[in-house]
Protein backbone atom coordinates (compact mmCIF):
# COMPACT_ATOMS: atom_id res chain seq x y z
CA UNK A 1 121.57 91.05 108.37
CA UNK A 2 118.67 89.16 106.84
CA UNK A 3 118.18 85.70 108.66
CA UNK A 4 117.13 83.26 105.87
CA UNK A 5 117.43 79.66 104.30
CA UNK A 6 118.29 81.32 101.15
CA UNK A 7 122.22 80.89 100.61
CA UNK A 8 124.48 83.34 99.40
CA UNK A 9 125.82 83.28 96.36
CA UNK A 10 129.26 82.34 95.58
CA UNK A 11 130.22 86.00 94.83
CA UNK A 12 129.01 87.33 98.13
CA UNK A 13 130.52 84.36 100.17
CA UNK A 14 133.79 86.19 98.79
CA UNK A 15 132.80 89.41 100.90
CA UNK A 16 132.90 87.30 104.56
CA UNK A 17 136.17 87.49 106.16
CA UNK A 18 138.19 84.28 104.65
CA UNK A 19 139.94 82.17 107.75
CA UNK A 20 141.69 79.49 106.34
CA UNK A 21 141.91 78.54 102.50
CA UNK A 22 141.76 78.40 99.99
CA UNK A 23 143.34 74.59 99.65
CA UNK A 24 142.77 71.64 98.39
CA UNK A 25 141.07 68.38 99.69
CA UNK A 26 143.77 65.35 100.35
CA UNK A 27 143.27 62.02 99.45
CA UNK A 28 143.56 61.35 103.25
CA UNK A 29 140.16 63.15 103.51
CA UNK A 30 138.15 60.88 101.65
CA UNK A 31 135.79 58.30 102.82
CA UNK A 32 134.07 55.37 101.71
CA UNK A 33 131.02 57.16 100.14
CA UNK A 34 134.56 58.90 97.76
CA UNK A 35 133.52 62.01 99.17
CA UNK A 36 135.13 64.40 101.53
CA UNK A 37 134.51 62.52 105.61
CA UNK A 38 132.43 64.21 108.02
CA UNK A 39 135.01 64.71 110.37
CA UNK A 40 136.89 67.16 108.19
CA UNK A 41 133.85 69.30 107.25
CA UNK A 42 133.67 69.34 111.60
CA UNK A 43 137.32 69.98 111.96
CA UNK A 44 137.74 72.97 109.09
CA UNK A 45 134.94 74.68 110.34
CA UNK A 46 135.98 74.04 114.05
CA UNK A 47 139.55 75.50 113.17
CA UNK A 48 137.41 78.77 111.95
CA UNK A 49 135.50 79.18 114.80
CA UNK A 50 138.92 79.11 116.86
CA UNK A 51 140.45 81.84 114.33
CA UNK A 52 137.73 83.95 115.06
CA UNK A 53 137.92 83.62 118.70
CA UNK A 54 141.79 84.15 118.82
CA UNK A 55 141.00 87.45 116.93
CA UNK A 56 138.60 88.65 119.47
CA UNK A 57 141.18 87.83 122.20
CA UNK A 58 140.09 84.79 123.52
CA UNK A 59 143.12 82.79 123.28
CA UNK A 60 145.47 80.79 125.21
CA UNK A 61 146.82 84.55 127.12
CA UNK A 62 143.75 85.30 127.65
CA UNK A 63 142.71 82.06 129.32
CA UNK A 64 145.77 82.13 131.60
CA UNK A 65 145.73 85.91 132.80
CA UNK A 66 141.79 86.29 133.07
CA UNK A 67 140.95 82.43 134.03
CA UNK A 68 137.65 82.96 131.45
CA UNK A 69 137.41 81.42 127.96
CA UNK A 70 134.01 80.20 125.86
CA UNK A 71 132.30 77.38 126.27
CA UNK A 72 130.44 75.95 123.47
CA UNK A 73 126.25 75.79 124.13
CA UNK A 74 125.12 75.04 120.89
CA UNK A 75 126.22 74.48 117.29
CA UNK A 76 124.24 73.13 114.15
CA UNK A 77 126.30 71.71 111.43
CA UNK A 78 124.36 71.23 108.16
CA UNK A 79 125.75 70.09 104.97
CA UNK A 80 124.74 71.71 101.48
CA UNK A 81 126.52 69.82 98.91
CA UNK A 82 129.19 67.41 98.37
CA UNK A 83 132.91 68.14 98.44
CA UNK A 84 135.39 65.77 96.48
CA UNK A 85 139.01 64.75 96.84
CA UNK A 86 140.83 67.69 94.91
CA UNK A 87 138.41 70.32 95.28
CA UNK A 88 139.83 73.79 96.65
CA UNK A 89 138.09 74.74 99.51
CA UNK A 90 137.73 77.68 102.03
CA UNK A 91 136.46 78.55 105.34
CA UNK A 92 134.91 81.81 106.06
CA UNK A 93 133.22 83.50 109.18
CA UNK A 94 130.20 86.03 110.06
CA UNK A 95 129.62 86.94 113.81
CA UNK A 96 125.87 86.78 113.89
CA UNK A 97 124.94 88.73 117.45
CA UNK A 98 126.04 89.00 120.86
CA UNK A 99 124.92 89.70 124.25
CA UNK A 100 126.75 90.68 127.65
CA UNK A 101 127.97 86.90 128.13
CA UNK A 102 127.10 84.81 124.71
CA UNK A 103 128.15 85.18 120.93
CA UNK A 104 126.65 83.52 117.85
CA UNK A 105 128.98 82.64 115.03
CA UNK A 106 128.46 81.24 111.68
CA UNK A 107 131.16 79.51 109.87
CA UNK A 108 130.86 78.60 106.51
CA UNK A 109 133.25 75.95 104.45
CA UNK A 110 132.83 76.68 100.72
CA UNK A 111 133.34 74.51 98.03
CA UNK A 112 135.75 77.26 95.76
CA UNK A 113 135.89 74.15 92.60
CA UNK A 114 131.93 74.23 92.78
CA UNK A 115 131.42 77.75 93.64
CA UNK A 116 129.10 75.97 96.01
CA UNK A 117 128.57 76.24 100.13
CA UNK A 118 129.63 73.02 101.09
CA UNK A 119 128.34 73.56 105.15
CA UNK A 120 127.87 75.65 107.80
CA UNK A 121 128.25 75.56 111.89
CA UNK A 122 126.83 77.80 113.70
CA UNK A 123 128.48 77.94 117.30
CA UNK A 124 126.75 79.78 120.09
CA UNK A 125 129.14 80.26 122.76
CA UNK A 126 129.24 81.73 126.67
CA UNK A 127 131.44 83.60 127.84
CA UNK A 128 132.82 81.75 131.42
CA UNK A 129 134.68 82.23 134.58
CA UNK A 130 137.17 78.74 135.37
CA UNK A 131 136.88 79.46 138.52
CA UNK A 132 133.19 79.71 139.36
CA UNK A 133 132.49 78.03 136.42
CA UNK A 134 129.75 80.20 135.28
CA UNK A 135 128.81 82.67 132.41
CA UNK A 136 130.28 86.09 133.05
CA UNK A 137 129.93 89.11 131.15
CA UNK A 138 132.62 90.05 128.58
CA UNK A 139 135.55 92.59 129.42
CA UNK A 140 135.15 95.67 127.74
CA UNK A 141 138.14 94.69 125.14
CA UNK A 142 136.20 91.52 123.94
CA UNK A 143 132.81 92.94 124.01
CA UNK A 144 134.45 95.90 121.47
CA UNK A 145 136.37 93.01 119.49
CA UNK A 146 133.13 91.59 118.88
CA UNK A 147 131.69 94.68 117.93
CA UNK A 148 134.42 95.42 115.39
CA UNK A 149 133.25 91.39 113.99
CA UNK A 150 129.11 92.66 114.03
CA UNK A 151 130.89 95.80 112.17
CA UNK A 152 132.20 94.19 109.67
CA UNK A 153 129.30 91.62 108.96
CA UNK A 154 126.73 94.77 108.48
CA UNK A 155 128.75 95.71 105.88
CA UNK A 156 128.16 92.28 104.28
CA UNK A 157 124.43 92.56 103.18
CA UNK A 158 123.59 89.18 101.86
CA UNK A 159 121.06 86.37 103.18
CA UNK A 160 122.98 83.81 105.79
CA UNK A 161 121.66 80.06 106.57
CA UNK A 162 120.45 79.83 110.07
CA UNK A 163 118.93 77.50 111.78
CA UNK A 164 115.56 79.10 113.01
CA UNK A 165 116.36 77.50 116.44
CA UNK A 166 119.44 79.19 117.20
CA UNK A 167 120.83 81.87 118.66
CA UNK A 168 120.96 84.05 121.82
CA UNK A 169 118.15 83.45 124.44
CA UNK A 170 117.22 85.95 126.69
């Protein structure tokens, strides 16, 4: 994977594993600028960072039995272009890395009327006991879920938008 500003074209955005979408923007959506409100740009990418965590088991079972979930360290939202009322649009995901404990995510809501990237989050997440309330390595079955994610993002070679001060610290 090839960690760059450049932005991937609308063609290889269609190779990332789609999570929600395509629909189109309601008129509830809209703010006073007549574009598409902040909030929902935060709240369709946040509901593909959850679909990506539910596939890699974390998920409400998984809280309950193991008493561990994530816990969001960092994210970076930044917006590329504008998205209107009526314009179909898409969420899709890459799992960036991963250690024992953390894993870096990109999210990426595309613009399918514009053909354009519309934003990205990137959420870097830990990995944490509830009842010590500290980072804990991954169970074998969630470290290998996330490995089948990395998997399927090398086979996705096209640049990816991150911020240069993210990711996984030592």
């Amino acid at each position: 994977m090839t960690r760059s500003a450049t932005v991937p074209s609308y063609r290889e955005l269609g190779r990332l594993p789609l999570e929600r979408g395509p629909f189109v923007v309601p008129a509830s959506f809209e703010d006073e600028n007549g574009h598409m409100n902040v909030t929902h740009y935060f709240t369709l990418c946040g509901d593909g960072v959850k679909e990506v965590f539910e596939r890699i088991g974390i998920d409400d079972t998984y809280r309950a039995t193991r008493r561990q979930g994530f816990f969001v360290a960092e994210h970076h939202l930044r917006y590329y272009a504008e998205t209107s009322v009526g314009d179909r649009v898409s969420v899709h995901s890459r799992v960036v890395e991963r250690s024992d404990k953390v894993v870096y995510c990109l999210i990426l809501l595309v613009n399918n009327t514009t053909e354009q990237i519309a934003c990205t989050l990137e959420v870097v997440a830990v990995n944490v006991d509830f009842d010590t309330r500290r980072a804990t390595a991954f169970a074998a079955d969630i470290a290998a879920a996330i490995d089948a994610e990395l998997a399927i993002a090398a086979t996705v070679d096209c640049p990816v938008p991150l911020c240069p001060g993210m990711g996984i610290r030592p």
